[in-house]
C-alpha atoms as a PDB file:
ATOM      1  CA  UNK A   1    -157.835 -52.823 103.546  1.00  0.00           C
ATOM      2  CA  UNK A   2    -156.683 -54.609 100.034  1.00  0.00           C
ATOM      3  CA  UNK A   3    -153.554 -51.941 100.077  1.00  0.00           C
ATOM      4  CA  UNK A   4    -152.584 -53.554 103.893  1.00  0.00           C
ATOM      5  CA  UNK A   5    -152.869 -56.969 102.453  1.00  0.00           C
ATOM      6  CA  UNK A   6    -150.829 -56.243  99.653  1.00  0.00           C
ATOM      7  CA  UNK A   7    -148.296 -54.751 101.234  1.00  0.00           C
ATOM      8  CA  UNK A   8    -147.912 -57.699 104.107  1.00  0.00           C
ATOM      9  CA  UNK A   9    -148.026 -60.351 100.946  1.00  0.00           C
ATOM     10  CA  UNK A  10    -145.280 -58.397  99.587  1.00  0.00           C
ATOM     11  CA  UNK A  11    -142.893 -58.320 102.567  1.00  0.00           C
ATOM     12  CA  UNK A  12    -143.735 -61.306 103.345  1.00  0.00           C
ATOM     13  CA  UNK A  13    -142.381 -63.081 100.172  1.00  0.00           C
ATOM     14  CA  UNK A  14    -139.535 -60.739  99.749  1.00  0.00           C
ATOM     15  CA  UNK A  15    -138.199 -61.662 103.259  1.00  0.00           C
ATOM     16  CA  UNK A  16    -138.575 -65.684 102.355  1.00  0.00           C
ATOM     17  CA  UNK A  17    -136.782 -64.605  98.651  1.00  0.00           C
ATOM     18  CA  UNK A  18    -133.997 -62.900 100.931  1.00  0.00           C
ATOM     19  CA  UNK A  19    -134.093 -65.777 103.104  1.00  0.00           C
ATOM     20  CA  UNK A  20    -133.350 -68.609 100.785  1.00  0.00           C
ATOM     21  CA  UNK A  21    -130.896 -66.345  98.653  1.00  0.00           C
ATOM     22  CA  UNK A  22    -129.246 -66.161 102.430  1.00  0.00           C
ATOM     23  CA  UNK A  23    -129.519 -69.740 102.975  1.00  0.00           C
ATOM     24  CA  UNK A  24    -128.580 -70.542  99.177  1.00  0.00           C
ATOM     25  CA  UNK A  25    -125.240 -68.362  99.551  1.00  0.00           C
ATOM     26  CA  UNK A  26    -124.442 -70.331 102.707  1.00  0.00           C
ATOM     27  CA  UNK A  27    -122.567 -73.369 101.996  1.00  0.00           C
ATOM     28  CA  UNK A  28    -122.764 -75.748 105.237  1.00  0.00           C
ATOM     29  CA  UNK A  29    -120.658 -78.468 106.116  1.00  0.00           C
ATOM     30  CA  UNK A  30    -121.867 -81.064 109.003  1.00  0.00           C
ATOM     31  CA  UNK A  31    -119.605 -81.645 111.081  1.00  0.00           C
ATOM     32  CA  UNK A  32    -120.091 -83.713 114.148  1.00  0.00           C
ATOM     33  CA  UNK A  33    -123.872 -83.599 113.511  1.00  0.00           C
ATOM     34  CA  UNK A  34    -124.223 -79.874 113.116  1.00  0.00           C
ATOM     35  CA  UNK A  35    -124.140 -77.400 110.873  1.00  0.00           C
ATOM     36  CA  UNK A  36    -121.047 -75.423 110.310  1.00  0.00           C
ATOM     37  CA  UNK A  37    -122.343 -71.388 108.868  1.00  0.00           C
ATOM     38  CA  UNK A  38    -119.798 -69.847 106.591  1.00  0.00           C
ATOM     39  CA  UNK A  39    -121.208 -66.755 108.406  1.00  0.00           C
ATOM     40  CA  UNK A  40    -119.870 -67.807 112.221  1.00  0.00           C
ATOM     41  CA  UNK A  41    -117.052 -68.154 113.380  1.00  0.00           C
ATOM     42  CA  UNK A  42    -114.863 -71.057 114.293  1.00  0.00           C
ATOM     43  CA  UNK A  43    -115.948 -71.378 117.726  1.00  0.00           C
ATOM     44  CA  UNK A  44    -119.225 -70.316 117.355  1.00  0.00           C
ATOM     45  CA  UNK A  45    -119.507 -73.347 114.641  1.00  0.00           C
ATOM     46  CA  UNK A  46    -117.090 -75.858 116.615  1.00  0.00           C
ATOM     47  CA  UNK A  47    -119.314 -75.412 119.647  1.00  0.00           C
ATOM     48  CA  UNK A  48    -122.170 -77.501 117.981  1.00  0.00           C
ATOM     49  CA  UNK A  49    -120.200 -80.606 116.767  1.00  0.00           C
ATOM     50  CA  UNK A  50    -120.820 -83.294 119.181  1.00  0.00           C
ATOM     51  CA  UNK A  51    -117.448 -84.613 118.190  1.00  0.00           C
ATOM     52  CA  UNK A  52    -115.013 -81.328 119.427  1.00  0.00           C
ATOM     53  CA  UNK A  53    -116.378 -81.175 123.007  1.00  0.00           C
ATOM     54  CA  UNK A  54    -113.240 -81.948 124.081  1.00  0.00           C
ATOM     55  CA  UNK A  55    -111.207 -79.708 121.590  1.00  0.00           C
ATOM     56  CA  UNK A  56    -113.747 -76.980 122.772  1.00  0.00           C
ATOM     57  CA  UNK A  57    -113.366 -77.346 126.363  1.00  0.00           C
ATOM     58  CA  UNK A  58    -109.332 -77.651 125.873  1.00  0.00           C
ATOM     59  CA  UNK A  59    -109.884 -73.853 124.111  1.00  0.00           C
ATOM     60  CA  UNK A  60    -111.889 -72.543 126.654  1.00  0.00           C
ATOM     61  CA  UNK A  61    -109.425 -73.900 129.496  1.00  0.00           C
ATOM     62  CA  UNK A  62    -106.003 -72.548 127.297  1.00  0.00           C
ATOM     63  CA  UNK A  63    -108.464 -68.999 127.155  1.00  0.00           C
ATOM     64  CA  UNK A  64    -107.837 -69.080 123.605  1.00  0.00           C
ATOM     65  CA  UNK A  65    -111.547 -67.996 122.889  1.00  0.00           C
ATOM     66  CA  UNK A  66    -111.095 -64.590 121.970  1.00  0.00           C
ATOM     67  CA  UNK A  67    -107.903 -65.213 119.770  1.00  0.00           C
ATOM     68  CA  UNK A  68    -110.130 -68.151 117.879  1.00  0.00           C
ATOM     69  CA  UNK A  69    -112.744 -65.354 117.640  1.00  0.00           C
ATOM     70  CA  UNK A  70    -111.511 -62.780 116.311  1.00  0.00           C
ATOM     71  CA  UNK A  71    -110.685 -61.625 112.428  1.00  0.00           C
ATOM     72  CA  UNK A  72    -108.153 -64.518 111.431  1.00  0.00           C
ATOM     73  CA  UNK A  73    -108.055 -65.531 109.474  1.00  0.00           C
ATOM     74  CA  UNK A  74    -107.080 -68.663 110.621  1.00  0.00           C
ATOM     75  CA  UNK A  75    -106.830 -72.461 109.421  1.00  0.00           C
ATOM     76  CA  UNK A  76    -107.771 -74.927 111.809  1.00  0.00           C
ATOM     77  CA  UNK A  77    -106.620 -78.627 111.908  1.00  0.00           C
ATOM     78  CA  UNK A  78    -109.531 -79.754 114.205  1.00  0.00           C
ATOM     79  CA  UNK A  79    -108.876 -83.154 116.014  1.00  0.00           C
ATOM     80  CA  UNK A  80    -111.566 -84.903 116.819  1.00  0.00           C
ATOM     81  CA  UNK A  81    -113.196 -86.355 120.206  1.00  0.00           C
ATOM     82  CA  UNK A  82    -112.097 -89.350 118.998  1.00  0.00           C
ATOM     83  CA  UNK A  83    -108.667 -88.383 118.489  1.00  0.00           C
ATOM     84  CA  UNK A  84    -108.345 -86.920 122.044  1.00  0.00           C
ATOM     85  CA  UNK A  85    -109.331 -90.066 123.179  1.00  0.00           C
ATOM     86  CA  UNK A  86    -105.985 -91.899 121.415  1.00  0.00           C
ATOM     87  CA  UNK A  87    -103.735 -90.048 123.873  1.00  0.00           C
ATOM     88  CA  UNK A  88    -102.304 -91.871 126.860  1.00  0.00           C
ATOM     89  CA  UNK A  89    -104.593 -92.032 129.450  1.00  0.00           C
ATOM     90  CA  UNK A  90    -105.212 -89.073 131.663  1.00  0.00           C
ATOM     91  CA  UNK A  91    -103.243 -86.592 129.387  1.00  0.00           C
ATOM     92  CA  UNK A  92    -106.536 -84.643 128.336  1.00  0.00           C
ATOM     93  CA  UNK A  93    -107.295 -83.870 132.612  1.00  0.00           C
ATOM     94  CA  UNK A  94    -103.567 -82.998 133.116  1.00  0.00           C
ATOM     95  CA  UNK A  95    -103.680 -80.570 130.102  1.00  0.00           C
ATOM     96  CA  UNK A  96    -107.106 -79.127 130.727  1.00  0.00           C
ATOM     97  CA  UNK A  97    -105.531 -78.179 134.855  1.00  0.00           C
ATOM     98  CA  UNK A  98    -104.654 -74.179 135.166  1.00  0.00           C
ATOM     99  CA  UNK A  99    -100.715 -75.038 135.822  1.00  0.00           C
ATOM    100  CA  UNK A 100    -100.734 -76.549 132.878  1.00  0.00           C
ATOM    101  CA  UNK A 101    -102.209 -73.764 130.923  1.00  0.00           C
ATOM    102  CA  UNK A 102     -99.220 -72.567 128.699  1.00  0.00           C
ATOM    103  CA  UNK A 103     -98.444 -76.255 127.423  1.00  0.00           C
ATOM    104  CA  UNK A 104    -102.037 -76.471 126.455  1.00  0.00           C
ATOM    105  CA  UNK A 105    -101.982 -73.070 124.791  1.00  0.00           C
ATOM    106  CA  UNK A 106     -98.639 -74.885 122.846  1.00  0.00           C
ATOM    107  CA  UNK A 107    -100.401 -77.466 122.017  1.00  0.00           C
ATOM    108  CA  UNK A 108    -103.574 -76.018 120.782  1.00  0.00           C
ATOM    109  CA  UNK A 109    -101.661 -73.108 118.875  1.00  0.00           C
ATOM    110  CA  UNK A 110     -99.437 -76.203 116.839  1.00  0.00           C
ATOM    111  CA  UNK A 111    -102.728 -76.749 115.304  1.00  0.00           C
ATOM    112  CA  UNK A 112    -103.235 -73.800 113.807  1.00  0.00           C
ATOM    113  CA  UNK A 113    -101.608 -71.615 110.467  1.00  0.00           C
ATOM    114  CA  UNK A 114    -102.099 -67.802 109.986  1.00  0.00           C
ATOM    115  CA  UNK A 115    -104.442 -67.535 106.973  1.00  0.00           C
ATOM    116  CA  UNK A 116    -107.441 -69.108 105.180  1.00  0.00           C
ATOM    117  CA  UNK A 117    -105.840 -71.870 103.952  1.00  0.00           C
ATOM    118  CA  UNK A 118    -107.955 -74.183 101.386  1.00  0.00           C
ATOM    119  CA  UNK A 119    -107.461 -77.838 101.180  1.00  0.00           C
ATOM    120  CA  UNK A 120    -106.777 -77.091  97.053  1.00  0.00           C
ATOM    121  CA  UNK A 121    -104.180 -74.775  98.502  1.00  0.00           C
ATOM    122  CA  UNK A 122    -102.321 -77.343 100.698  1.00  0.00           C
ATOM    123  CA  UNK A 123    -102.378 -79.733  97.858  1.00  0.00           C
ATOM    124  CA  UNK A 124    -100.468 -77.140  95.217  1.00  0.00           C
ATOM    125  CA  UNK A 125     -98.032 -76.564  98.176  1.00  0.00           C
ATOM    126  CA  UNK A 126     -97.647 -80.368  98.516  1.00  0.00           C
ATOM    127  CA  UNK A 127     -97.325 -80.917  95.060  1.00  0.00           C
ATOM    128  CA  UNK A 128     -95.196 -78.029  94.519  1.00  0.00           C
ATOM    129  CA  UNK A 129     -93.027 -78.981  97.196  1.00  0.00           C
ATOM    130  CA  UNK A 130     -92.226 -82.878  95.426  1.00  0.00           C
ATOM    131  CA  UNK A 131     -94.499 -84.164  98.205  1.00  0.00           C
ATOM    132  CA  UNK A 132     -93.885 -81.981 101.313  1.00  0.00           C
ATOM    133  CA  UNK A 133     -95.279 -78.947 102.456  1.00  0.00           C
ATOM    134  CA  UNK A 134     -93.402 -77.624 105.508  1.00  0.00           C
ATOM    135  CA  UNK A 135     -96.098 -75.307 107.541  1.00  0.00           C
ATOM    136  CA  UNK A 136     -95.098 -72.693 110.397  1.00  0.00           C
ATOM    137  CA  UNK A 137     -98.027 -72.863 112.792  1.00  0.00           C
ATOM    138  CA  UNK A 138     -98.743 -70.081 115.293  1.00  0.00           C
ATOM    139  CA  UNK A 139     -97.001 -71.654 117.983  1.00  0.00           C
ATOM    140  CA  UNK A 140     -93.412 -71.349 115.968  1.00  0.00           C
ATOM    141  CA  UNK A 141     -93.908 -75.183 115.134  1.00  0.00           C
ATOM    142  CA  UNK A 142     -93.578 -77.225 111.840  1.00  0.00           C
ATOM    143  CA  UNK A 143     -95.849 -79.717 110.327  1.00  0.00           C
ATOM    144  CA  UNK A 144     -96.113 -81.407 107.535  1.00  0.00           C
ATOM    145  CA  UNK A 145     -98.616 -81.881 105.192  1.00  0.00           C
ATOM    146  CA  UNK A 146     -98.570 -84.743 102.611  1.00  0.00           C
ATOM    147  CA  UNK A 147    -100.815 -86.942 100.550  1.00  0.00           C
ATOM    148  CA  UNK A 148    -101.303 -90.908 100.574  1.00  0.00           C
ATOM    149  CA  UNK A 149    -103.466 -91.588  96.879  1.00  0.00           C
ATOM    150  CA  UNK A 150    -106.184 -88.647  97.508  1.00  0.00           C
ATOM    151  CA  UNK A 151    -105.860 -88.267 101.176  1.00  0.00           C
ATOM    152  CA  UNK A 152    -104.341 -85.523 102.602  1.00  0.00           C
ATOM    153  CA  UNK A 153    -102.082 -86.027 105.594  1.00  0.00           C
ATOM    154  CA  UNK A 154    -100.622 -83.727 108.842  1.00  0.00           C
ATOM    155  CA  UNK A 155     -97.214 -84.894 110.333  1.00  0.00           C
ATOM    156  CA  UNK A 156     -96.451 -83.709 113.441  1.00  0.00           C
ATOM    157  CA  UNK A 157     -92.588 -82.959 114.619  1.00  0.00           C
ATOM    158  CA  UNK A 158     -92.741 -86.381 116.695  1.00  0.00           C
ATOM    159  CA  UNK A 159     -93.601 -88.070 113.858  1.00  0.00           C
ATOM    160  CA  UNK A 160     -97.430 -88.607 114.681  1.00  0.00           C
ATOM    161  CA  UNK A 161     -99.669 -88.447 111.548  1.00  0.00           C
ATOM    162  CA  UNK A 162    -103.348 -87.412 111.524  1.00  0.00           C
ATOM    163  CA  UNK A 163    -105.698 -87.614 108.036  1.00  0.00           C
ATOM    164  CA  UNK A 164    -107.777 -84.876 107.050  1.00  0.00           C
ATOM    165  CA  UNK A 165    -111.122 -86.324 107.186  1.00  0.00           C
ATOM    166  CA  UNK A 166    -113.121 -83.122 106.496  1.00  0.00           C
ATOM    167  CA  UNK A 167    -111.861 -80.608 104.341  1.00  0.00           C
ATOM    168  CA  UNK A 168    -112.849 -77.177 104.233  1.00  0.00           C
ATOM    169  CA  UNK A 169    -115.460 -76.521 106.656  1.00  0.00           C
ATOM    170  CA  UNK A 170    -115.549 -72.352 105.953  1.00  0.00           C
ATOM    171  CA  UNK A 171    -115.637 -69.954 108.589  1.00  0.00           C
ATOM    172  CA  UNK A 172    -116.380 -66.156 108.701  1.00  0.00           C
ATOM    173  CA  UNK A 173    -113.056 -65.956 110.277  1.00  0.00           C
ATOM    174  CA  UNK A 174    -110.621 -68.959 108.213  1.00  0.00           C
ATOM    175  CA  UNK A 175    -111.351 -72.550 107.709  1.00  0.00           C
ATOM    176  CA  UNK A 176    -111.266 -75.870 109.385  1.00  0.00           C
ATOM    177  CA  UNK A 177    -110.155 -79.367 108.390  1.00  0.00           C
ATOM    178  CA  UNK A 178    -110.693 -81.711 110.974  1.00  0.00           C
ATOM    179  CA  UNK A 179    -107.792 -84.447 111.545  1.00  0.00           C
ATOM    180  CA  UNK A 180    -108.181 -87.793 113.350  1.00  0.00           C
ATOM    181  CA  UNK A 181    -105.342 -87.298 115.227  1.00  0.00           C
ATOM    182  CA  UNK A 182    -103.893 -84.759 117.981  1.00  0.00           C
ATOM    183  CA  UNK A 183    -100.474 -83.435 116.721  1.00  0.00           C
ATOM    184  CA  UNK A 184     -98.343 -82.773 119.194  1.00  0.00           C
ATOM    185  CA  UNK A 185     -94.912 -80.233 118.696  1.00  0.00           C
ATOM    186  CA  UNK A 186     -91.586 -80.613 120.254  1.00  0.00           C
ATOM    187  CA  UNK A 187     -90.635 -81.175 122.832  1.00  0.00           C
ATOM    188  CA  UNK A 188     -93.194 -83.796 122.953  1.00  0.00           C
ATOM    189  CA  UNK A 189     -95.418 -84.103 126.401  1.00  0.00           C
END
């Protein structure tokens, strides 16, 4: 009966010292009141923050699920509800109808880069560049990322800026830095 005990006692506290070496290796971000797991991936963690419902629902409507979910890696400027909620009214229901699928798709593909871009990264390529980074996104598109004192900054081809309020929220599959602003390519809606 002792041997039993023992050996429960011992798996016991070697799945709680697996456990919090686990939890210890992940490095969470909160982000819209949630958690964000290095270990899921982007929509998997964007589908918890209260503040990208709207940014979730526009990917679900542009069926750009599967591309956010697979291997990447990708890099992620993440507006905000917030920042949804600065376009002219009515432009989110337009965008999130099924005839206007492929503009959404445009406009939610200008947001992203190919690659696991860091925020240490974008500020070498800033700095590298004399204060201008020029950055292809997946939808052919060019933004621009600068700095304003520590602040890092996304132009949009329009001229529409959005900060980088949250830096480096790690994915399995890239990383996300959510912006406070929707950029939108050209031509502009």
């Amino acid at each position: 009966m002792k041997t039993l005990n023992f050996f429960k006692v011992t798996v016991l506290m070697l799945s709680l010292v697996i456990s919090q070496n686990f939890s210890a290796q992940e490095k969470t971000k909160m982000v819209g009141g949630a958690e964000m797991y290095p270990s899921k991936n982007i929509v998997e963690n964007a589908v918890n923050s209260k503040d990208h419902t709207t940014l979730v629902a526009a990917v679900k409507a542009a069926g750009l699920v599967d591309v956010l979910t697979s291997e990447g890696p990708f890099t992620v400027f993440a507006p905000t509800n917030k920042a949804f909620d600065m376009l002219p009214e009515g432009t989110v229901s337009t965008l999130l109808k099924a005839e206007n699928k492929v503009k959404l798709q445009t406009i939610l593909k200008y947001h992203v880069v190919a690659g696991n871009w860091s925020a240490k990264e974008i500020i070498a390529l800033i700095k590298k560049g004399n204060g201008k980074a020029a950055i292809k996104t997946v939808s052919g598109g060019t933004i621009t990322a600068w700095m304003k004192g520590k602040n890092v900054y996304i132009s949009d081809e329009n001229g529409g800026k959005a900060k980088v309020t949250i830096a480096d929220v790690n994915q399995s599959n890239g990383v996300i830095h959510v912006i406070d602003a929707v950029l939108l390519p050209k031509p502009a809606m």
